[in-house]
Structure formats: structure tokens, C-alpha cells
C-alpha atoms as a PDB file:
ATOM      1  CA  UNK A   1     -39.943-119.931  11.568  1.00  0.00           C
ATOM      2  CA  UNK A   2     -37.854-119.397   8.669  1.00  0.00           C
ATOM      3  CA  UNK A   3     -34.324-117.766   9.180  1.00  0.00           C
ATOM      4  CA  UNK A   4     -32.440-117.032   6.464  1.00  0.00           C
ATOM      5  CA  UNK A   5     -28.996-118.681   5.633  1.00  0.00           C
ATOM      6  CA  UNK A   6     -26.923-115.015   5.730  1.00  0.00           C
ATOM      7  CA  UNK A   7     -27.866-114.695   9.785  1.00  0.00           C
ATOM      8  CA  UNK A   8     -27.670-118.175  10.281  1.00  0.00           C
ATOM      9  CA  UNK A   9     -23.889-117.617   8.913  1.00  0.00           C
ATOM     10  CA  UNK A  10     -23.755-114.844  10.950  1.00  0.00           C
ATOM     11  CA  UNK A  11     -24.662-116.196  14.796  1.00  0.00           C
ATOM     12  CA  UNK A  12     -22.622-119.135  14.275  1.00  0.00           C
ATOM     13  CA  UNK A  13     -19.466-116.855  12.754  1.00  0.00           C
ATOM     14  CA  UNK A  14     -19.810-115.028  15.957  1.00  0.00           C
ATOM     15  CA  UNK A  15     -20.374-117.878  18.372  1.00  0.00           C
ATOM     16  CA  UNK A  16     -17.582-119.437  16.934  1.00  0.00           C
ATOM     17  CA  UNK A  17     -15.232-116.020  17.345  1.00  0.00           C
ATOM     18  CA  UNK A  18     -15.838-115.327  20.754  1.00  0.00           C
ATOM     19  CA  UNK A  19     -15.887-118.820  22.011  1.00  0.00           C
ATOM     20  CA  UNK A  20     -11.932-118.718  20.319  1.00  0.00           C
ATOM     21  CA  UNK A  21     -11.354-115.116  21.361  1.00  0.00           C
ATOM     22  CA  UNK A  22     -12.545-116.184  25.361  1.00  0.00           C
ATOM     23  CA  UNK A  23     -10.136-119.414  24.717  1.00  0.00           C
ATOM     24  CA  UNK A  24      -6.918-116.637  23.425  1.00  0.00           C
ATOM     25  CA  UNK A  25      -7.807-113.899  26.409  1.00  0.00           C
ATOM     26  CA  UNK A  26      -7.191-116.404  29.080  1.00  0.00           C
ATOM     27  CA  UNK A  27      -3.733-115.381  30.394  1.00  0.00           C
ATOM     28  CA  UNK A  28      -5.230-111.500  29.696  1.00  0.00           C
ATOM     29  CA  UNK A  29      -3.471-110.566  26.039  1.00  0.00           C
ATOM     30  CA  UNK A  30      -3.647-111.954  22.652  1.00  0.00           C
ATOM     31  CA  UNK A  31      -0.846-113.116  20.582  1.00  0.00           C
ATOM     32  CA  UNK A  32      -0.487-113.143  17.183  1.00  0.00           C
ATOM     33  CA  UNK A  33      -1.079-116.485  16.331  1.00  0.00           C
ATOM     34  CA  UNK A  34      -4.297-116.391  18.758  1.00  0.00           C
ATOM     35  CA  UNK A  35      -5.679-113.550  16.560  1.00  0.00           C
ATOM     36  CA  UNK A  36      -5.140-115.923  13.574  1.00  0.00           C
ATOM     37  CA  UNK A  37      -6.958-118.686  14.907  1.00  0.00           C
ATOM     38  CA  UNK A  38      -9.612-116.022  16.097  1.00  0.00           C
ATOM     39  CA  UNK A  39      -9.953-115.162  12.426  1.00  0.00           C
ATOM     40  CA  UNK A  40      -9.994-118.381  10.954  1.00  0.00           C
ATOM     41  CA  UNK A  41     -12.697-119.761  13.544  1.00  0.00           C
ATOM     42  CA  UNK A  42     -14.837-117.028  12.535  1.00  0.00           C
ATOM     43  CA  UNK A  43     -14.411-117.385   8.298  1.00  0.00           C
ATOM     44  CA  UNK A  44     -14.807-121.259   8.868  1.00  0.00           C
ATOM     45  CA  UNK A  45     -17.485-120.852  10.907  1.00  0.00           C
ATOM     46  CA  UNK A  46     -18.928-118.550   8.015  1.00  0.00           C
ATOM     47  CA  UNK A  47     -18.726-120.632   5.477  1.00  0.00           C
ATOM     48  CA  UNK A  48     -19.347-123.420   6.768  1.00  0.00           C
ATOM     49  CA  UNK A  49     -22.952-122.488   7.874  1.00  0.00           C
ATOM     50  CA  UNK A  50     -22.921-120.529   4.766  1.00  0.00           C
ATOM     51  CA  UNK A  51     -22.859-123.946   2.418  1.00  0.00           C
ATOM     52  CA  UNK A  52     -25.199-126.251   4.642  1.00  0.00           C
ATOM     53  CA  UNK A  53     -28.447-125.756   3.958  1.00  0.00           C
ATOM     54  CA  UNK A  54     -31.173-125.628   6.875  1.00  0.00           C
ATOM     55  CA  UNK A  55     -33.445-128.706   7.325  1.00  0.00           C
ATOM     56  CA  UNK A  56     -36.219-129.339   5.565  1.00  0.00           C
ATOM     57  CA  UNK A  57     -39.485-130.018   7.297  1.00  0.00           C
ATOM     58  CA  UNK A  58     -41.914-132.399   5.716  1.00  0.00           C
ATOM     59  CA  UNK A  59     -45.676-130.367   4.645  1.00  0.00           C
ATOM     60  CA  UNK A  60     -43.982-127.391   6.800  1.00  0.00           C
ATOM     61  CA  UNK A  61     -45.708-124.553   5.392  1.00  0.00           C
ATOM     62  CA  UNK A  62     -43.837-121.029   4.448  1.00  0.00           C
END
């Protein structure tokens, strides 16, 4: 199965905002600061996938 690098970006940029947005609405509101690091989880997350290319299988066909 191929998946393609923009939804690969995508599931981990979401993955990685709700994991910090469940972390921020622990005591049941979130601050400022916790919407900042909600942000930035999710546009490091992004690029990060973004720029690392999937794994390349040996004679894997397309």
C-alpha cells in the first residue's frame, strides 16, 4: 500500500494535536500558552512527517 506523504503529514499532525490538546483539557479549560503548545505540536508534527520520506521496500512493486 502506498500512502502518500500529504496524509501521512496529516494523521500524524492530528495525532500529535489531540494527544497535546487531551494533555491541556485536563483541569477542564485551556490556557493560552496550552493553545500554543497545541499549535506548535500540530505544525511540528506537520513538518516533520512532511520532510521524512516513507521507507523504501526492496523489489516492492507500485
Amino acid at each position: 500500500m502506498k500512502i502518500s506523504t500529504m496524509w501521512k503529514a496529516v494523521v500524524a499532525g492530528a495525532a500529535a494535536g489531540a494527544a497535546a490538546l487531551a494533555t491541556a483539557m485536563q483541569d477542564g479549560t485551556v490556557t493560552a500558552g496550552e493553545g500554543v503548545t497545541v499549535v506548535l505540536a500540530v505544525l511540528g508534527a506537520l513538518g516533520i512527517t512532511w520532510v521524512v520520506p516513507n521507507r523504501q521496500v526492496a523489489g516492492a512493486r507500485e
